[in-house]
Each structure stands twice: as C-alpha cells, then as structure tokens.
C-alpha atoms as a PDB file:
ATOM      1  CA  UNK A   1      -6.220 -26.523  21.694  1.00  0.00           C
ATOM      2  CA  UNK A   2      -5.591 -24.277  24.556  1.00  0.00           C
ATOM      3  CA  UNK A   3      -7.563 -21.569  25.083  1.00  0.00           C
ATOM      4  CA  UNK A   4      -5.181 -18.727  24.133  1.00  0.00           C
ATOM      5  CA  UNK A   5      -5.150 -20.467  20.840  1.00  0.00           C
ATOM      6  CA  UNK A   6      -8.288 -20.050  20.026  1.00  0.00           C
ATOM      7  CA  UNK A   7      -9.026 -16.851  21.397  1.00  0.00           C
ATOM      8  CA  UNK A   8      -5.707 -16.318  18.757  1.00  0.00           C
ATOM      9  CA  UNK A   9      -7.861 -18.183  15.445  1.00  0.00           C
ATOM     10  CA  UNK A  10     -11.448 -16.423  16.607  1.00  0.00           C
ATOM     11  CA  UNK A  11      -9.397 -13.150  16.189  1.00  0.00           C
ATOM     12  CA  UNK A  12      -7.839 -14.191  12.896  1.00  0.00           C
ATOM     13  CA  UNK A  13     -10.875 -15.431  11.560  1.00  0.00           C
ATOM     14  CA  UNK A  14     -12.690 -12.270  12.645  1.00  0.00           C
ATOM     15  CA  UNK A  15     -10.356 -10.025  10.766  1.00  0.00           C
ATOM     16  CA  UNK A  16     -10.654 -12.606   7.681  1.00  0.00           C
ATOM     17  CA  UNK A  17     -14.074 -12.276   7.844  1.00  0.00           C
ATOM     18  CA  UNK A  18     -14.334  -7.938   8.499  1.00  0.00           C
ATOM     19  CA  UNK A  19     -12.113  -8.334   5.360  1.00  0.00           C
ATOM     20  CA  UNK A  20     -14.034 -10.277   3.461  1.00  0.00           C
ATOM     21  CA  UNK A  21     -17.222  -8.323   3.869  1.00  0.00           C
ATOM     22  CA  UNK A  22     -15.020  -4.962   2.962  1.00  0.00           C
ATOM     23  CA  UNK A  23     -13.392  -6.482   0.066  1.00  0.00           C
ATOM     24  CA  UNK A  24     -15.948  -8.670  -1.348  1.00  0.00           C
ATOM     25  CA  UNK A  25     -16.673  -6.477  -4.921  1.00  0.00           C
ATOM     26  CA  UNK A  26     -13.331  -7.157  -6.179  1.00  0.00           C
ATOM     27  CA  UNK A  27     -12.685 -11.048  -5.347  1.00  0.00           C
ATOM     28  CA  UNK A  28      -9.542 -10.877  -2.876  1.00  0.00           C
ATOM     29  CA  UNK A  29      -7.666 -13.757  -3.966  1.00  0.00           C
ATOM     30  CA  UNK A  30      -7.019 -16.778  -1.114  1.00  0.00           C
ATOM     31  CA  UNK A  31      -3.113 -15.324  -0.535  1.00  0.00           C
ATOM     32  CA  UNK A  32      -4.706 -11.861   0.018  1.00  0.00           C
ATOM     33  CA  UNK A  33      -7.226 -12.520   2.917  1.00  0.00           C
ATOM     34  CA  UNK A  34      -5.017 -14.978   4.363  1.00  0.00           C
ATOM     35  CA  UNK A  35      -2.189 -12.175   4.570  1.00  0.00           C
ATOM     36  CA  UNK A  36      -5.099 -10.033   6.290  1.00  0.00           C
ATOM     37  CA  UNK A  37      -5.127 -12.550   8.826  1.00  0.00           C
ATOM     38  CA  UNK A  38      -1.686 -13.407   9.325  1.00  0.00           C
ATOM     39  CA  UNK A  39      -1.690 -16.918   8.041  1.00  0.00           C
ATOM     40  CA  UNK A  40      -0.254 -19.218   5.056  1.00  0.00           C
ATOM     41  CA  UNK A  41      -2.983 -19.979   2.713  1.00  0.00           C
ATOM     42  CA  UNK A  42      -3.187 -23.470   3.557  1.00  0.00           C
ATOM     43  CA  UNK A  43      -3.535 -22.867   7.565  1.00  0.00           C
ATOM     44  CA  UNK A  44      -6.190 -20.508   7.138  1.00  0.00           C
ATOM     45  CA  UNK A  45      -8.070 -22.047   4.153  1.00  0.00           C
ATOM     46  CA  UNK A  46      -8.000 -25.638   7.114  1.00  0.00           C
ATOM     47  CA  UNK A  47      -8.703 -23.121  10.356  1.00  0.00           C
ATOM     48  CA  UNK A  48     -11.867 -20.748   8.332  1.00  0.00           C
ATOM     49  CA  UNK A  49     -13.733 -23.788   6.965  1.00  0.00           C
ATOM     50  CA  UNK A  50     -13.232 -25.076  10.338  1.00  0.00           C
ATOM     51  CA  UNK A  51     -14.168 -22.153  12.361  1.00  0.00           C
ATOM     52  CA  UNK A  52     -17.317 -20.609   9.975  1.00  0.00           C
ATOM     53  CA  UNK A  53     -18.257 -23.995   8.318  1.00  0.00           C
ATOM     54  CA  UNK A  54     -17.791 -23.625   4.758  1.00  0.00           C
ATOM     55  CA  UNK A  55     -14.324 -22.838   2.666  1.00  0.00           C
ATOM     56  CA  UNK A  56     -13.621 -18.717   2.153  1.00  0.00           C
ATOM     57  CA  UNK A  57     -14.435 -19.459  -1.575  1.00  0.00           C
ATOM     58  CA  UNK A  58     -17.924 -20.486  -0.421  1.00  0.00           C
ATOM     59  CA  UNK A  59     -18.512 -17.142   2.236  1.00  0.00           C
ATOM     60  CA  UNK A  60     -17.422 -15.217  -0.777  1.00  0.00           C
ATOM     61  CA  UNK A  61     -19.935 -16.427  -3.159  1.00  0.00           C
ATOM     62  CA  UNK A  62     -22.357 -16.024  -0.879  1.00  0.00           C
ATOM     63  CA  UNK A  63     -21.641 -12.500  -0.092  1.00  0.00           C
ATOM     64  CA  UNK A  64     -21.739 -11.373  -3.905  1.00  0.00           C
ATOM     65  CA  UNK A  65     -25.143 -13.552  -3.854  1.00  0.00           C
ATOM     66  CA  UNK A  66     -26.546 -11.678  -1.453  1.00  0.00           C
ATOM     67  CA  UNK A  67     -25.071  -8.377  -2.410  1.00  0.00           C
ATOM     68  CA  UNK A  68     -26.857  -8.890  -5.987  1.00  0.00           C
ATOM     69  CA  UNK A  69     -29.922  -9.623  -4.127  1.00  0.00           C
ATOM     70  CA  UNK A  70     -30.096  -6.367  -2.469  1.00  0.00           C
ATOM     71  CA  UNK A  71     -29.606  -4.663  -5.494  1.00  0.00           C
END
C-alpha cells in the first residue's frame, strides 16, 4: 500500500468513525456507515476492523456501552 492509499482509508475510516460517534443512538446499519465513507460494505467492514482493530459492529456496541455508562 502506497502512501496516498492510506492517507485515502485513514480519511475514510475517520469519517466512518465521526459518523459512528454522531449516529450511534439509532444503530446505523453496516450499508449506511459504509455509504458515509464511500465504500461497499464488504471493503469497509475488511479495511475498519483492519484499521481500528475490532469489526464496526463491535465500536458500536461499545459506544452504546459507554453511552449507558455515562448516564
């Protein structure tokens, strides 16, 4: 990977994630954040877990978990 290319994912994932942390109190489906990021569900589901660690499913359990905590 060049490093255009993943100066290009970082900023996809970025926006994923800024989504994600907007959107997290109504459950964006997969198709939904990956359309806020540009991407087919499949590419982004492969380049998020590989980028933040864990699948988007995960991040977004763990925001509502912490969320509820807060609370």
């Amino acid at each position: 990977m060049n490093f255009s290319q993943a100066a290009e994912d970082y900023r996809r994932i970025e926006k994923a994630l800024h989504f994600l942390e907007t959107h997290f109190h109504r459950q964006p489906e997969l198709a939904e954040v990956a359309a806020a990021a540009n991407l087919s569900e499949y590419h982004f589901q492969r380049l998020f877990s590989r980028w933040v660690g864990i699948s988007p499913k995960r991040f977004l359990q763990y925001l509502t978990k912490e969320y509820a905590k807060e609370r």
